[in-house]
Protein backbone atom coordinates (compact mmCIF):
# COMPACT_ATOMS: atom_id res chain seq x y z
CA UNK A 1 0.00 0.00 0.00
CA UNK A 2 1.29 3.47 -1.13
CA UNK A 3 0.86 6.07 1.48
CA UNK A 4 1.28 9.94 0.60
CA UNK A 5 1.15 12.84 2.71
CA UNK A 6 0.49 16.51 1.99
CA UNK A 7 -0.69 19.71 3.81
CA UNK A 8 -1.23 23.24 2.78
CA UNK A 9 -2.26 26.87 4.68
CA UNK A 10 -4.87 28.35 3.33
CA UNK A 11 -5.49 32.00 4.29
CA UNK A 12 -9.55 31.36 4.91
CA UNK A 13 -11.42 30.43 8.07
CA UNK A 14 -11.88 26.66 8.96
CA UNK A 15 -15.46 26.99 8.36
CA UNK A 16 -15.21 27.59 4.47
CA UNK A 17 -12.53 25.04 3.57
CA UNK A 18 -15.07 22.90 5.03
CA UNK A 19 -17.45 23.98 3.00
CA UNK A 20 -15.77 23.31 -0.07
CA UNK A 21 -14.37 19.97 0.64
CA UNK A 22 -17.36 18.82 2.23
CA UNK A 23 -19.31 19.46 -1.14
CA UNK A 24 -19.17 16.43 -3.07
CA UNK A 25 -20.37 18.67 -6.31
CA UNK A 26 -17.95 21.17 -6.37
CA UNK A 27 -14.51 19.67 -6.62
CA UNK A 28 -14.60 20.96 -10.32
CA UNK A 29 -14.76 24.26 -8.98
CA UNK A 30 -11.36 24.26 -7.82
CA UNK A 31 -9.26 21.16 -9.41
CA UNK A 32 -7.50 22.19 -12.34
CA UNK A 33 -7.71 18.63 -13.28
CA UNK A 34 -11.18 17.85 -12.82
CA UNK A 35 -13.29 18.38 -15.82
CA UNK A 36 -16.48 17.24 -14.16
CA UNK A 37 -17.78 16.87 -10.52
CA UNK A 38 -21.76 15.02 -10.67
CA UNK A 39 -23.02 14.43 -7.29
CA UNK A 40 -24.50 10.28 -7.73
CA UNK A 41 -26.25 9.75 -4.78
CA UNK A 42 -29.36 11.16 -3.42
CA UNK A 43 -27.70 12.60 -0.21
CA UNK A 44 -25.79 15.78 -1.30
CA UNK A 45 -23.35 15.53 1.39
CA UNK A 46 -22.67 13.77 4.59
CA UNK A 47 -21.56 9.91 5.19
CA UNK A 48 -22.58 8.12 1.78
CA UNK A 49 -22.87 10.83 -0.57
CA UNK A 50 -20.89 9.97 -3.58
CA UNK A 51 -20.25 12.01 -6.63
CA UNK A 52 -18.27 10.59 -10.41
CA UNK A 53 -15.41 12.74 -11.49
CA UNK A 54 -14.37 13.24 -14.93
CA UNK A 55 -10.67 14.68 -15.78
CA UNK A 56 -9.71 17.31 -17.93
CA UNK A 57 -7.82 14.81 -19.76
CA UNK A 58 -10.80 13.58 -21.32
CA UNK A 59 -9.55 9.35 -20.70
CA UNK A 60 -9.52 9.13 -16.61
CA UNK A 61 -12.87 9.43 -14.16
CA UNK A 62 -13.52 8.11 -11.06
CA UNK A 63 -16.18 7.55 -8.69
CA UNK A 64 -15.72 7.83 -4.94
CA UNK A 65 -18.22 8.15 -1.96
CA UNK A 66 -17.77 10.45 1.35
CA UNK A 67 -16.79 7.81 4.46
CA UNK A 68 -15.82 9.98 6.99
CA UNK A 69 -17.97 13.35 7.93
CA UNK A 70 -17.49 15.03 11.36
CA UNK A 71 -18.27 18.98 10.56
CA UNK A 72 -14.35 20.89 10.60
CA UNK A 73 -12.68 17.95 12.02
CA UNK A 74 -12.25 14.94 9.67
CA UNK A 75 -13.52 14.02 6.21
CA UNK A 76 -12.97 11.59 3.72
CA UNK A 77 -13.63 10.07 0.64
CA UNK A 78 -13.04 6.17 -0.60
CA UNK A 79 -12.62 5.37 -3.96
CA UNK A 80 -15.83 2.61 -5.24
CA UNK A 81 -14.41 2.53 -9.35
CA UNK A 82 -12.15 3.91 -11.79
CA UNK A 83 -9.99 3.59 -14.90
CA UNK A 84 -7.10 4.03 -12.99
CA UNK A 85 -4.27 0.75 -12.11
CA UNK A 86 -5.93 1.57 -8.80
CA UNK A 87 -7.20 -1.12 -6.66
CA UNK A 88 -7.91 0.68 -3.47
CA UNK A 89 -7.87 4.32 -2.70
CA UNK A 90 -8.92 6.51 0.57
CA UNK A 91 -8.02 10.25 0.97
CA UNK A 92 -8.69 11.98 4.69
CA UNK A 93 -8.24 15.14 5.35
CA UNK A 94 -7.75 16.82 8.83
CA UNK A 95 -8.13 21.02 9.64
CA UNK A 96 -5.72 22.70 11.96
CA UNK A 97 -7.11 26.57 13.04
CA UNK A 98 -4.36 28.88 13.09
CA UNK A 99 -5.79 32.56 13.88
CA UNK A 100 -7.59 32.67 10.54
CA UNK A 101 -5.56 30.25 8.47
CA UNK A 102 -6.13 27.24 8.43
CA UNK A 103 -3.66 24.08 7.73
CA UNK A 104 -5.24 21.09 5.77
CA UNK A 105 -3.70 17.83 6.09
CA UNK A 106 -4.74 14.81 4.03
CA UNK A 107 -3.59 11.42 3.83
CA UNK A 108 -3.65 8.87 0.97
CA UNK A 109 -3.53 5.46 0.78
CA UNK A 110 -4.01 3.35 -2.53
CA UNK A 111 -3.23 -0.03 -3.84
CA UNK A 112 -1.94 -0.33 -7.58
CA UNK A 113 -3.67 -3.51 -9.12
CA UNK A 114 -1.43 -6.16 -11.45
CA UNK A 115 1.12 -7.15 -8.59
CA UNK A 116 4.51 -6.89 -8.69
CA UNK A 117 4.28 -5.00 -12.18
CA UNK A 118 1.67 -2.45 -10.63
CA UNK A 119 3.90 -1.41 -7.54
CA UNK A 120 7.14 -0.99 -10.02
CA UNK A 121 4.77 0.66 -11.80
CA UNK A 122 3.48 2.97 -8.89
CA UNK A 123 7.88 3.42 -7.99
CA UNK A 124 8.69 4.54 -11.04
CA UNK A 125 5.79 6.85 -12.37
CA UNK A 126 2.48 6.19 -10.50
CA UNK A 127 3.41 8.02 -6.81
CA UNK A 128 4.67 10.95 -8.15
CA UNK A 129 2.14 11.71 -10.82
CA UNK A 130 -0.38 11.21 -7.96
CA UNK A 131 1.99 13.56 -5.66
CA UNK A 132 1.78 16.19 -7.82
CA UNK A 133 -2.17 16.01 -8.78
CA UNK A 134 -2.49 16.42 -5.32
CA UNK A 135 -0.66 19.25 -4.91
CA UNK A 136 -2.29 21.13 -7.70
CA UNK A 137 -5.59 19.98 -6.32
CA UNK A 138 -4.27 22.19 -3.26
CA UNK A 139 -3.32 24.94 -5.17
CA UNK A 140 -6.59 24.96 -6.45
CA UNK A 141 -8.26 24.71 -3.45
CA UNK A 142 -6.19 27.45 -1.37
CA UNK A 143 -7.04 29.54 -4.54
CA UNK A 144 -10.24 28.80 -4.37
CA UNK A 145 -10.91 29.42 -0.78
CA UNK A 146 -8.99 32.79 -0.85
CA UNK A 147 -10.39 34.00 -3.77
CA UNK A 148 -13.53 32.22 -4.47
CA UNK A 149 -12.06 31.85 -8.44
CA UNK A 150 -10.80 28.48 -10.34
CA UNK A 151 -6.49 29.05 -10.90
């Protein structure tokens, strides 16, 4: 299991990064490689609302479902299908106050599938493509949440 850590400060209060996140439907409001954010479940947000993502790229989507939802303290997400060599993915995110900044911290954790080819696979390209979408999926988010525009 691959395990990847990132955190950014974002100049907004706690209470708005929340908002964001917590919105299944809007990650394509601040992802600059999300084409397309459709919420899929009847819930709009909380524990089992679930939403399919379409990249920019116009080949990759995914579908995922909120696990984890306790209001400006913990979220996440768990991947349920893709087109990725994915297996297994979970992403959880955890909010720090600081004055009116606040840090957000999430932690991923995936599986590659086909074996021993999939985790050379995930040494050689997979982590640090993933490293990076994440960190311009916080760009776009701290953008977002300062600005209230798409980078």
């Amino acid at each position: 299991m691959t395990k990847l850590h990132n955190e950014i400060m974002i100049d907004a209060p706690l209470e708005k990064i929340w908002k964001i996140l917590a919105n299944p439907g809007e990650l394509d409001r601040y992802d600059p490689t999300v084409l397309r954010s459709t919420v899929t479940s009847s819930n709009r947000d909380g524990v089992g609302a679930s939403r399919k993502v379409d990249m920019k790229d116009g080949k990759h989507w995914f579908k995922e479902k909120m696990t984890v939802c306790k209001p400006q303290e913990a979220l996440a997400y768990e991947l349920t299908d893709c087109n990725f060599p994915i297996d297994g993915l979970r992403h959880s995110y955890s909010f720090e106050r600081l004055g009116n900044h606040t840090k957000v911290s999430q932690e991923m954790e995936y599986r590659v599938k086909w074996g021993f080819f999939g985790q050379l696979m995930d040494k050689l390209m997979l982590r640090g493509q993933t490293d990076r979408g994440i960190k311009k999926f916080f760009a776009g988010l701290k953008n977002y949440a300062e600005t209230g525009s798409k980078g």
